[in-house]
Protein backbone atom coordinates (compact mmCIF):
# COMPACT_ATOMS: atom_id res chain seq x y z
CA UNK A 1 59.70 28.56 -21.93
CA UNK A 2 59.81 31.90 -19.88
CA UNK A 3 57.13 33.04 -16.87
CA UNK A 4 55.52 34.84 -19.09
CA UNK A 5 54.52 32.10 -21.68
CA UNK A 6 53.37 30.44 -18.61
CA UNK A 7 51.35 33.28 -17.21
CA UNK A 8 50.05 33.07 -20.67
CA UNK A 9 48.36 30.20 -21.18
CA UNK A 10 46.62 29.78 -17.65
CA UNK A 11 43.44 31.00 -18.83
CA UNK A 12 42.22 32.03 -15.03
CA UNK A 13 39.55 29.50 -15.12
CA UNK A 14 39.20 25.63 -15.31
CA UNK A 15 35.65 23.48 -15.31
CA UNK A 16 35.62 19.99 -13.68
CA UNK A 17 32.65 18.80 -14.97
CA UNK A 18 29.68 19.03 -17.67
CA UNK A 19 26.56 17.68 -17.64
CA UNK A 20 22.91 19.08 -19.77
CA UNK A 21 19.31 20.09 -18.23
CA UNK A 22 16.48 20.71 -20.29
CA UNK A 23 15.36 24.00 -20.07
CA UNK A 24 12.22 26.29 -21.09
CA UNK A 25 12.45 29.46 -23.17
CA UNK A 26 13.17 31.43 -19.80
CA UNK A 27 16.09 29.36 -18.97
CA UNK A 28 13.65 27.41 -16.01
CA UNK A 29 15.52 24.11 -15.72
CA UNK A 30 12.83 21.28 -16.66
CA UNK A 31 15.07 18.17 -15.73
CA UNK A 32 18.26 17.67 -13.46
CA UNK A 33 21.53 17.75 -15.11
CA UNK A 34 22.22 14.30 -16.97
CA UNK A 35 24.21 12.84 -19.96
CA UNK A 36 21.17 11.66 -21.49
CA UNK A 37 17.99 13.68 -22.75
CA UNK A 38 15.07 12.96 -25.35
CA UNK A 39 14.03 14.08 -28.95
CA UNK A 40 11.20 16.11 -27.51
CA UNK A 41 13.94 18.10 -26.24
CA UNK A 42 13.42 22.30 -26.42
CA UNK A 43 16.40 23.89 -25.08
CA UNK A 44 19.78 22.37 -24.42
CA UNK A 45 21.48 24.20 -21.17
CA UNK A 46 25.37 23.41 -20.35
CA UNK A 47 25.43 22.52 -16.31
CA UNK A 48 28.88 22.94 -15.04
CA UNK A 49 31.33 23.28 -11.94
CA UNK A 50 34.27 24.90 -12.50
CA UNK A 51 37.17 27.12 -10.45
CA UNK A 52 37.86 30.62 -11.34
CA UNK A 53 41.18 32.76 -9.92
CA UNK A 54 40.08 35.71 -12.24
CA UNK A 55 37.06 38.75 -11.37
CA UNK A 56 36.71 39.55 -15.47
CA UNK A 57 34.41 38.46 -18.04
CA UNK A 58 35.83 36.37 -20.43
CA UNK A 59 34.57 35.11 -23.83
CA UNK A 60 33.91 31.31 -24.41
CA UNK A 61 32.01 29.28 -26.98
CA UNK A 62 29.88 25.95 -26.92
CA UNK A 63 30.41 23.79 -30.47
CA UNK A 64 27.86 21.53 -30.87
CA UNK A 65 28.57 18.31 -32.82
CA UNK A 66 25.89 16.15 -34.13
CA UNK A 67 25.78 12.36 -34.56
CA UNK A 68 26.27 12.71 -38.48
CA UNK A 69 29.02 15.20 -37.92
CA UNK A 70 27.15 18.79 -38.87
CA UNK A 71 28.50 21.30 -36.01
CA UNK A 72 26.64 24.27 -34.69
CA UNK A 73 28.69 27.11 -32.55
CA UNK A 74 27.37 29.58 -30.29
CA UNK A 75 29.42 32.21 -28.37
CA UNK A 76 29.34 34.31 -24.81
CA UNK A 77 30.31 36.26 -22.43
CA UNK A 78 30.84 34.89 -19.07
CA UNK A 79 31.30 37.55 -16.16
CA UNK A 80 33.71 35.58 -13.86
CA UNK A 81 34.22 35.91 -9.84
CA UNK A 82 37.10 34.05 -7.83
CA UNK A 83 35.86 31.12 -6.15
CA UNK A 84 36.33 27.37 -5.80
CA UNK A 85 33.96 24.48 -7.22
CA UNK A 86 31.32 26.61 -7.91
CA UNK A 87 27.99 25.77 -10.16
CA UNK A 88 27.44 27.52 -12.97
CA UNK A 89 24.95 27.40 -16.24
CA UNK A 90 25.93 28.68 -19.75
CA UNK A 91 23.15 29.77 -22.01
CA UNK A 92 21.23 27.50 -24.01
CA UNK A 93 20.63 26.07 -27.52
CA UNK A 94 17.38 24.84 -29.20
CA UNK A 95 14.17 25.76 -30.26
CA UNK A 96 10.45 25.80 -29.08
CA UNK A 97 9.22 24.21 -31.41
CA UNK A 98 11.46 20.80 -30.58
CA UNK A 99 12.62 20.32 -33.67
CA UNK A 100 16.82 20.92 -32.88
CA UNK A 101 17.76 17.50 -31.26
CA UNK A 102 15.25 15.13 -33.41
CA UNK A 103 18.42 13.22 -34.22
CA UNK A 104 18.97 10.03 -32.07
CA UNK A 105 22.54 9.30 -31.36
CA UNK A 106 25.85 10.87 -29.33
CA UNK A 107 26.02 14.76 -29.75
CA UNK A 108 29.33 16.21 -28.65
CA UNK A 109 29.50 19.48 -27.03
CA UNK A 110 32.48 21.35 -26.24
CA UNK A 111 33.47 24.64 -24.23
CA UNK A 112 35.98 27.06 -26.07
CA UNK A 113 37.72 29.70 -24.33
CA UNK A 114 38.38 32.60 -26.38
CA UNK A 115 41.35 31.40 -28.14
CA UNK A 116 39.26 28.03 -29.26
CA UNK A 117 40.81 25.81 -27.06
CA UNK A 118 38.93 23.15 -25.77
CA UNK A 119 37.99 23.39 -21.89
CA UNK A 120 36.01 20.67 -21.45
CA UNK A 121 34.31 18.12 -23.60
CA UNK A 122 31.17 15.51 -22.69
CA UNK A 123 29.04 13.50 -25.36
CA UNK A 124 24.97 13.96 -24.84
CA UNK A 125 22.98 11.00 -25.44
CA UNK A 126 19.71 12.14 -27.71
CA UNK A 127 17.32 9.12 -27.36
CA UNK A 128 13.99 8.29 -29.02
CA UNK A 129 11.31 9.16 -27.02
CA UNK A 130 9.90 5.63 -27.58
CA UNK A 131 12.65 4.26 -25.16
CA UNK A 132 11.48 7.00 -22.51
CA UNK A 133 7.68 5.85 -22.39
CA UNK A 134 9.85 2.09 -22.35
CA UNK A 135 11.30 3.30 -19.43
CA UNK A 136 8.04 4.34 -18.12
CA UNK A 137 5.93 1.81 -19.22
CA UNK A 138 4.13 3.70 -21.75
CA UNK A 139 1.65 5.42 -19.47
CA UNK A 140 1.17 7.23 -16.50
CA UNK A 141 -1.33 6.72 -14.84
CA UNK A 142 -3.99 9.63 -13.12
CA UNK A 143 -5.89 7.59 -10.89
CA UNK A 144 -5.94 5.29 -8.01
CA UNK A 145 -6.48 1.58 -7.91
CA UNK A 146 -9.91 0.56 -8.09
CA UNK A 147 -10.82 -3.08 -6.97
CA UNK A 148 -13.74 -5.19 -7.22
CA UNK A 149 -14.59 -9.21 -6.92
CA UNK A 150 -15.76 -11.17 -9.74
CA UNK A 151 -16.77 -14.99 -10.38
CA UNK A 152 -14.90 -16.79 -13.12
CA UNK A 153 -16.78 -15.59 -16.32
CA UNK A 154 -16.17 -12.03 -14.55
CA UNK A 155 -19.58 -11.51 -13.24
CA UNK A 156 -18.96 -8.71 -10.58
CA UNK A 157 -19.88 -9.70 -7.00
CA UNK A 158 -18.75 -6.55 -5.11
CA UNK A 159 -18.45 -3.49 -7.53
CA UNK A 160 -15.44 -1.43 -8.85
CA UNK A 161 -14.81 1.04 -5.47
CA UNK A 162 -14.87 -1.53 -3.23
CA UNK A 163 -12.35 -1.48 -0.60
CA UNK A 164 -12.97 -4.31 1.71
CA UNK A 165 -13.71 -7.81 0.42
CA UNK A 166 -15.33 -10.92 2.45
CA UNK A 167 -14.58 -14.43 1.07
CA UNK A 168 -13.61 -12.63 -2.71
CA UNK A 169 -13.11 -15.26 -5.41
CA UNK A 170 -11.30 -13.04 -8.15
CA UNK A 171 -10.08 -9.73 -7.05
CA UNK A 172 -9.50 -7.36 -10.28
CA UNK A 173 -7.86 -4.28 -10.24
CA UNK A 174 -8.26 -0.90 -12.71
CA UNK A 175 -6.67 2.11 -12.80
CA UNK A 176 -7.23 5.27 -15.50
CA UNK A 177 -4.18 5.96 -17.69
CA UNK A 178 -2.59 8.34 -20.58
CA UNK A 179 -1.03 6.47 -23.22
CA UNK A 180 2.74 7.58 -25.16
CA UNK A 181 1.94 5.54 -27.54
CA UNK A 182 0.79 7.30 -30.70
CA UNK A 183 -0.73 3.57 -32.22
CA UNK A 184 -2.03 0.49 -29.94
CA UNK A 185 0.56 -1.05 -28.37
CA UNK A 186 0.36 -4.38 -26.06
CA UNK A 187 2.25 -4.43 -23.09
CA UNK A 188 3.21 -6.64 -20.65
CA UNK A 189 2.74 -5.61 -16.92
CA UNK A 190 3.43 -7.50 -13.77
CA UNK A 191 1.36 -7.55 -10.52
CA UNK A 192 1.97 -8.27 -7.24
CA UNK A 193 -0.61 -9.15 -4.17
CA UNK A 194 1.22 -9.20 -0.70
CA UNK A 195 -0.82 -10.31 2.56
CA UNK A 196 0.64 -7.73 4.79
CA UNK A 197 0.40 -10.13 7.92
CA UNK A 198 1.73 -13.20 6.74
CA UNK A 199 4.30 -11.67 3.77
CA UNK A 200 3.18 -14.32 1.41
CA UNK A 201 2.49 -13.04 -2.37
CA UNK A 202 1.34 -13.96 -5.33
CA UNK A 203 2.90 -12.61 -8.10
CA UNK A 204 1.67 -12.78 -12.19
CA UNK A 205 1.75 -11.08 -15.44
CA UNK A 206 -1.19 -9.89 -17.72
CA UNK A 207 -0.75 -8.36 -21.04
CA UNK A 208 -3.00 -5.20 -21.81
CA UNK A 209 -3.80 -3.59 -25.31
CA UNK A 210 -3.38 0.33 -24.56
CA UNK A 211 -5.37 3.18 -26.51
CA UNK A 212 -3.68 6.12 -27.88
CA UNK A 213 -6.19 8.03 -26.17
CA UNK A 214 -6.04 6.25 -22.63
CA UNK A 215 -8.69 4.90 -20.68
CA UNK A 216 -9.18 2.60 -18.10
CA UNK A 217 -6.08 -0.14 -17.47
CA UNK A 218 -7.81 -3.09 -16.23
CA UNK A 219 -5.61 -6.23 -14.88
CA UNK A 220 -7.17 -9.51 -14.74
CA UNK A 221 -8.52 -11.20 -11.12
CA UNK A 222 -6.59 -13.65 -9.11
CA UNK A 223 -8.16 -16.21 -6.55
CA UNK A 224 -10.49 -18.92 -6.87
CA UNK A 225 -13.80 -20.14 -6.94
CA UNK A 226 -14.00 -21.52 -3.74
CA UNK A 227 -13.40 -18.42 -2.08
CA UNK A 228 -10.42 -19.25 -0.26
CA UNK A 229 -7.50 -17.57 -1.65
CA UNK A 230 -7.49 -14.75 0.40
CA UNK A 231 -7.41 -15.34 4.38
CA UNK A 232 -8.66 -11.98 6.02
CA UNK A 233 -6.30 -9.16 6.49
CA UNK A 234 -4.60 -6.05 4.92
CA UNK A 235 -3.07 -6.27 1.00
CA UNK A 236 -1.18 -4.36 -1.13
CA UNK A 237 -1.63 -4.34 -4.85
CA UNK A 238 1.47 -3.22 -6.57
CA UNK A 239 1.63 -2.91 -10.30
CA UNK A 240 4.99 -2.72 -12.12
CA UNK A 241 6.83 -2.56 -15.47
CA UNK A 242 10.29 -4.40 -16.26
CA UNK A 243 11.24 -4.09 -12.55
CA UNK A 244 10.16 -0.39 -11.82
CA UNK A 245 7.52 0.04 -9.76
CA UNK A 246 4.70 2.27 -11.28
CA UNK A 247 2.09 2.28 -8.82
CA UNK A 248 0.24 0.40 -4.89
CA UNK A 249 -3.25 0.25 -3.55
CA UNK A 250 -3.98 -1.33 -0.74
CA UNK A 251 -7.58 -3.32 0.09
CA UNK A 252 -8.99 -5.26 2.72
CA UNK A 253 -10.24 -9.15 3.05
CA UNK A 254 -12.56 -9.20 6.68
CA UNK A 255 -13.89 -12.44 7.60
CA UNK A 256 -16.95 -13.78 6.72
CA UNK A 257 -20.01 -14.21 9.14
CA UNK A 258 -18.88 -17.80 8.12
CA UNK A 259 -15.45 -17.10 9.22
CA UNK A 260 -16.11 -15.98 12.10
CA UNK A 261 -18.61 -18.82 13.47
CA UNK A 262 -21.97 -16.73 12.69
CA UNK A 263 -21.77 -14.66 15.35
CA UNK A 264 -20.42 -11.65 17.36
CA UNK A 265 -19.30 -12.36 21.04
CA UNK A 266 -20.99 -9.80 22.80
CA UNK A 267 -20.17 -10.35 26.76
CA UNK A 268 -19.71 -13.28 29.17
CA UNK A 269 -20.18 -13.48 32.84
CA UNK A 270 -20.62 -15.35 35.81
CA UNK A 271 -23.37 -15.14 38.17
CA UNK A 272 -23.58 -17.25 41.95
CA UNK A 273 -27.07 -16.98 43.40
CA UNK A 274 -28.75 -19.29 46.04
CA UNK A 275 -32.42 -19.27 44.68
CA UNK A 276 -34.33 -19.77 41.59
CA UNK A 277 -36.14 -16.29 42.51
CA UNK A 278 -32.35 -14.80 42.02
CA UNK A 279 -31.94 -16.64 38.89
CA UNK A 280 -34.87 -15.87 37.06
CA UNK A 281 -34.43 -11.78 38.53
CA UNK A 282 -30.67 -11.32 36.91
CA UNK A 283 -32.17 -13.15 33.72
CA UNK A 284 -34.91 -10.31 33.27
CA UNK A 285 -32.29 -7.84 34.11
CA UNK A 286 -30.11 -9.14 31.33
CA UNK A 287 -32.69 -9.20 28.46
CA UNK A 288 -33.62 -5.55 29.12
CA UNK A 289 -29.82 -4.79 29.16
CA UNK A 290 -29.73 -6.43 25.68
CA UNK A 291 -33.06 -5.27 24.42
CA UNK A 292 -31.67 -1.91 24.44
CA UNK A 293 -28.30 -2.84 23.07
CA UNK A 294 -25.71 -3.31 25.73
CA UNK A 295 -23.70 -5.54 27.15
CA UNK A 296 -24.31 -7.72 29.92
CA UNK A 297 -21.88 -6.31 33.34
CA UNK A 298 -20.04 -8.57 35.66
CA UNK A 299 -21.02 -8.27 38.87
CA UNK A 300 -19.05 -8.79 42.24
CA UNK A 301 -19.53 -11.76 44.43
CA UNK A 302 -18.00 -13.27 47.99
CA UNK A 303 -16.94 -16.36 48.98
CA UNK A 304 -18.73 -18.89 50.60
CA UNK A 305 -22.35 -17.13 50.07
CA UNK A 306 -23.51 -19.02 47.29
CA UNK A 307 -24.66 -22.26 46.65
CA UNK A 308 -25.03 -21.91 42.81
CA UNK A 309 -23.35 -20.45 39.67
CA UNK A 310 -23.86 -20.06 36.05
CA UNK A 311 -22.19 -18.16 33.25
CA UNK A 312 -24.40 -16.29 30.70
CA UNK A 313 -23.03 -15.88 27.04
CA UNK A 314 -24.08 -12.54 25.29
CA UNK A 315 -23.77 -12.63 21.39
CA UNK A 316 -24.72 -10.96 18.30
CA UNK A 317 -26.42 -12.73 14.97
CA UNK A 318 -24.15 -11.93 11.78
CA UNK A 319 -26.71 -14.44 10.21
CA UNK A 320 -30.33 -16.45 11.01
CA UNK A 321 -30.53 -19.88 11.13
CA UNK A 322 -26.98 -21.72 11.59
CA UNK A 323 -26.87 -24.45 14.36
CA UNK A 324 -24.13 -23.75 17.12
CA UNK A 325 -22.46 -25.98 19.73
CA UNK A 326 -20.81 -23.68 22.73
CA UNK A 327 -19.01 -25.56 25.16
CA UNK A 328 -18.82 -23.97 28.75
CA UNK A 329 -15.49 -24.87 31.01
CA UNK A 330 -15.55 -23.90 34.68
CA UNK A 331 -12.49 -23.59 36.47
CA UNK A 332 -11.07 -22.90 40.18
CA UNK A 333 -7.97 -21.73 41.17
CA UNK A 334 -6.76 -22.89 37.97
CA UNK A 335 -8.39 -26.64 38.01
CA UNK A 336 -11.29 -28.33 35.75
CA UNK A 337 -14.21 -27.75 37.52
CA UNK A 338 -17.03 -28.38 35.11
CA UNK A 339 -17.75 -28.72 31.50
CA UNK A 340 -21.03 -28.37 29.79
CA UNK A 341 -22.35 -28.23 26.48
CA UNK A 342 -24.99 -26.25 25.12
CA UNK A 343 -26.87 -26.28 21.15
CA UNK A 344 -28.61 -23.29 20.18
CA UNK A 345 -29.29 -21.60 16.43
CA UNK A 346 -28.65 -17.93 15.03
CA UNK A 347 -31.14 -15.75 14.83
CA UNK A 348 -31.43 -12.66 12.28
CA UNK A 349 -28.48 -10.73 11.74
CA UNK A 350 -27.96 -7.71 14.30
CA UNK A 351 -29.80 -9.75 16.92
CA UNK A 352 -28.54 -10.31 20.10
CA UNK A 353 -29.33 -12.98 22.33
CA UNK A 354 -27.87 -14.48 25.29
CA UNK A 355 -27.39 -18.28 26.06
CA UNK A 356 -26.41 -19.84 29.84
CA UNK A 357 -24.35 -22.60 30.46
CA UNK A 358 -25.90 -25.50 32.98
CA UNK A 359 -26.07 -24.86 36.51
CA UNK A 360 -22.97 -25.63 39.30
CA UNK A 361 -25.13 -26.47 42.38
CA UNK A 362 -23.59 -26.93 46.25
CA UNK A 363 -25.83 -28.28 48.40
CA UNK A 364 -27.05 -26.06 51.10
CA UNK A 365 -24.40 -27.00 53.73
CA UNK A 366 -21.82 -26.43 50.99
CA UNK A 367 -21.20 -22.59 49.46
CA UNK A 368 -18.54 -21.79 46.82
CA UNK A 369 -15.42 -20.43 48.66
CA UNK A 370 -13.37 -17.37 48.32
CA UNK A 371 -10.64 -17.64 44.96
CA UNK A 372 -10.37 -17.38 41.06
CA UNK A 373 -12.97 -18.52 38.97
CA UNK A 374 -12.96 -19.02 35.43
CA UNK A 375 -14.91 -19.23 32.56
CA UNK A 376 -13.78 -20.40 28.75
CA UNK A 377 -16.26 -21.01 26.31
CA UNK A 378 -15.55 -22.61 22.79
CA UNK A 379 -17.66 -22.57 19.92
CA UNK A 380 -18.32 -25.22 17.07
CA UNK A 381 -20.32 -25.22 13.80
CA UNK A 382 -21.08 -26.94 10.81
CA UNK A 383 -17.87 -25.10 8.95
CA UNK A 384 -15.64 -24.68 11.97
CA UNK A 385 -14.54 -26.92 14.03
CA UNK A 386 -14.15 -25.73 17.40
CA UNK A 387 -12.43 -23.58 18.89
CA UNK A 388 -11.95 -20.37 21.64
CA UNK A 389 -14.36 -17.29 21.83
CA UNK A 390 -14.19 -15.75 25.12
CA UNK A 391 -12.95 -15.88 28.72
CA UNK A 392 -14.11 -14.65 32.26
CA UNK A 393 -12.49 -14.57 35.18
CA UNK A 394 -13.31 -13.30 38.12
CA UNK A 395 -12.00 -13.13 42.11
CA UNK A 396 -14.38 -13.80 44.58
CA UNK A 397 -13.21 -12.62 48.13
C-alpha cells in the first residue's frame, strides 16, 4: 500500500459518539440526547461529537433501519471546520404528524460518508408510550397536596385546605391530576408520612382507579380513632410510584388545648412586701395589667427588706371549665425552700387570669436576705400528669 492509498482513505473526519434528541419542525431540541425515545416521537435528530482535520463540506448520509428490516436513507451536506471533540447535530427525520417511529422495537441508524462507508453506528430504542406514563406513573399531577382530617366512615372534621391539624384521627390527602391513560386504569401508589422531628414514618400503599379525563387523586387517611397517631410537629407527605418520587406536601399537627394542659402560660413573678396594704396594691395593679392584655413585669427587690413573698402565675384559658392543680416550689440559693399547692379551674378561652401561690412569711425580726431566688411551678390535670410550665428567678441584692 503506497502514501497515497493511505492519504486516501482518511476521510478528514471521525465521530466518537451518537446519541438522538427529539426535535420540533424548527430543529428546537425537545429532549436531551438519549438511546431511547417514544412512539409519539415527531422528528428524529442525530446528536454527535466528532473530530474534524478538514475546513470543506463533505457529503454524508443517515440510513435508517427499522425493527422489521425496511430502511429509509437521507443525505447532506456537512460544512466542516478543524477542531477537536466538538458537538454537532445532523438534520432530522420524521414527521409532524407522529406517525414515522409508531413501530416499537431497535431502529438502527447509521452515518455514511460519501463513499457509503459506515462512520458510526448506534441502535435507537422506540418504546410504547404506555411504558413512558409506567415510568411516570400515569399522571402528572397540576396541583398541590390538599389535606384534611376525617373520622373512620370519612366524615370530614377539618376540611380539604387545611394545613395545620390538632389531635387529627385520619389525615387524607388529594391532589388534581391528568391521566395517560386513554381507558381506566388502577394503579398502585405508595405514601409516605415522616414526623420531621422524630424521623419516624409510616409508610402504606392505596390503589386508585384513574379517569381518562383526570380529576382529583385522592389517597386514603392514616391514624386512628383515638386521636393519637400524630404527636404535634412538622410532616411531610410524599407520594410515589415504583420507587420514583412524584410529588411532597408538608402539614402541621399543633397540640391540643388538651395537650397542652388547658392553658397558655402567660407570666410568673415574685413579689416580697411587708404589709397586707402592699399585697392587696400590686394585686390591683396586676389585674388592670391583665385586663388590658399584658403581661404581668418582674419587679426589683433588696435583701433583707421584706418580711414576705409570693409568686403570682399569669395564664391564658385555651378552654372553660377544666380543673387544674399548679404546684409552686420556692427556692434559695439553689435549696428547697417551700412547696405549695394550689386548685383552680379554666375559664373561657382567651381569658386570662392570674393565680398566687401561698404566702412565705418572716417574722418581723426576720427579713429575706440578699441572693437567688427561684420559682418553678408544675402543672397537673385530669389528662396530664404533671409536669413543668414555667420558671422565675430573680437576684435580690
Amino acid at each position: 500500500m503506497g502514501l497515497f492509498d493511505i492519504f486516501k482513505k482518511d476521510r478528514g473526519y471521525d465521530i466518537h459518539s451518537l446519541e438522538f434528541c427529539e426535535v420540533g419542525k424548527d430543529g428546537k431540541r425537545e429532549t436531551l440526547p438519549s438511546l431511547k425515545h417514544y412512539t409519539d416521537s415527531r422528528y428524529i435528530m442525530p446528536v454527535v461529537k466528532m473530530t474534524s482535520r478538514i475546513d470543506r463540506t463533505v457529503k454524508m448520509k443517515v440510513r435508517i433501519t427499522e425493527p422489521g428490516g425496511k430502511v429509509h436513507m437521507y443525505d447532506f451536506d456537512a460544512p466542516l471546520k478543524p477542531g477537536e471533540n466538538m458537538s454537532a447535530q445532523f438534520p432530522w427525520w420524521g414527521s409532524e404528524n407522529r406517525d414515522y417511529f409508531t413501530t416499537v422495537g431497535t431502529w438502527q441508524f447509521d452515518v455514511l460518508d460519501e463513499d457509503d462507508r459506515v462512520v458510526i453506528g448506534a441502535p435507537l430504542e422506540i418504546a410504547s408510550l404506555d411504558s413512558l406514563w409506567e415510568e411516570k406513573g400515569w399522571i402528572q399531577l397540576v396541583s398541590g397536596f390538599e389535606f384534611c382530617n376525617t373520622h373512620n366512615d370519612y366524615t370530614i372534621i377539618d376540611h380539604w385546605g387545611t394545613r395545620e391539624f390538632m389531635e387529627p384521627e385520619y389525615i387524607g390527602m388529594r391532589c388534581k391530576y391528568m391521566s395517560f391513560s386513554k381507558v381506566e386504569r388502577e394503579v398502585t401508589y405508595d405514601v409516605r408520612i415522616e414526623n420531621l422531628a422524630t424521623g419516624k414514618v409510616k409508610a402504606f400503599s392505596h390503589t386508585v382507579t384513574l379517569k381518562p379525563q383526570g380529576g382529583w387523586l385522592q389517597m386514603c387517611g392514616w391514624g386512628s380513632q383515638s386521636g393519637t397517631s400524630y404527636s404535634p410537629g412538622s410532616y411531610i407527605y410524599t407520594l410515589s410510584y415504583k420507587g420514583k418520587r412524584l410529588a411532597s406536601g408538608r402539614f402541621e399537627v399543633a397540640k391540643s388545648p388538651r395537650q397542652r394542659g388547658w392553658i397558655e402560660p402567660e407570666a410568673l413573678v415574685l413579689y416580697f412586701y411587708n404589709t397586707d396594704d402592699e399585697l392587696r396594691k400590686w394585686q390591683l395593679q396586676s389585674a388592670s395589667t391583665i385586663v388590658v392584655g399584658k403581661p404581668v413585669e418582674q419587679q426589683s427587690f433588696k435583701g433583707d427588706s421584706y418580711t414576705s413573698l409570693i409568686a403570682g402565675f399569669q395564664w391564658k384559658s385555651l378552654e372553660g371549665n377544666h380543673p387544674l392543680k399548679l404546684t409552686f416550689k420556692f427556692y434559695y440559693n439553689g435549696n428547697l425552700l417551700y412547696t405549695w399547692v394550689s386548685n383552680g379551674e379554666t375559664i373561657g378561652r382567651s381569658l386570662q387570669k392570674i393565680m398566687y401561690s401561698g404566702v412565705i412569711y418572716r417574722t418581723s425580726s426576720s427579713t429575706f436576705p440578699a441572693g437567688c431566688y427561684q420559682v418553678k411551678v408544675y402543672l397537673e390535670t385530669q389528662e396530664l400528669a404533671e409536669h413543668f410550665v414555667m420558671e422565675r428567678t430573680i437576684d435580690v441584692y
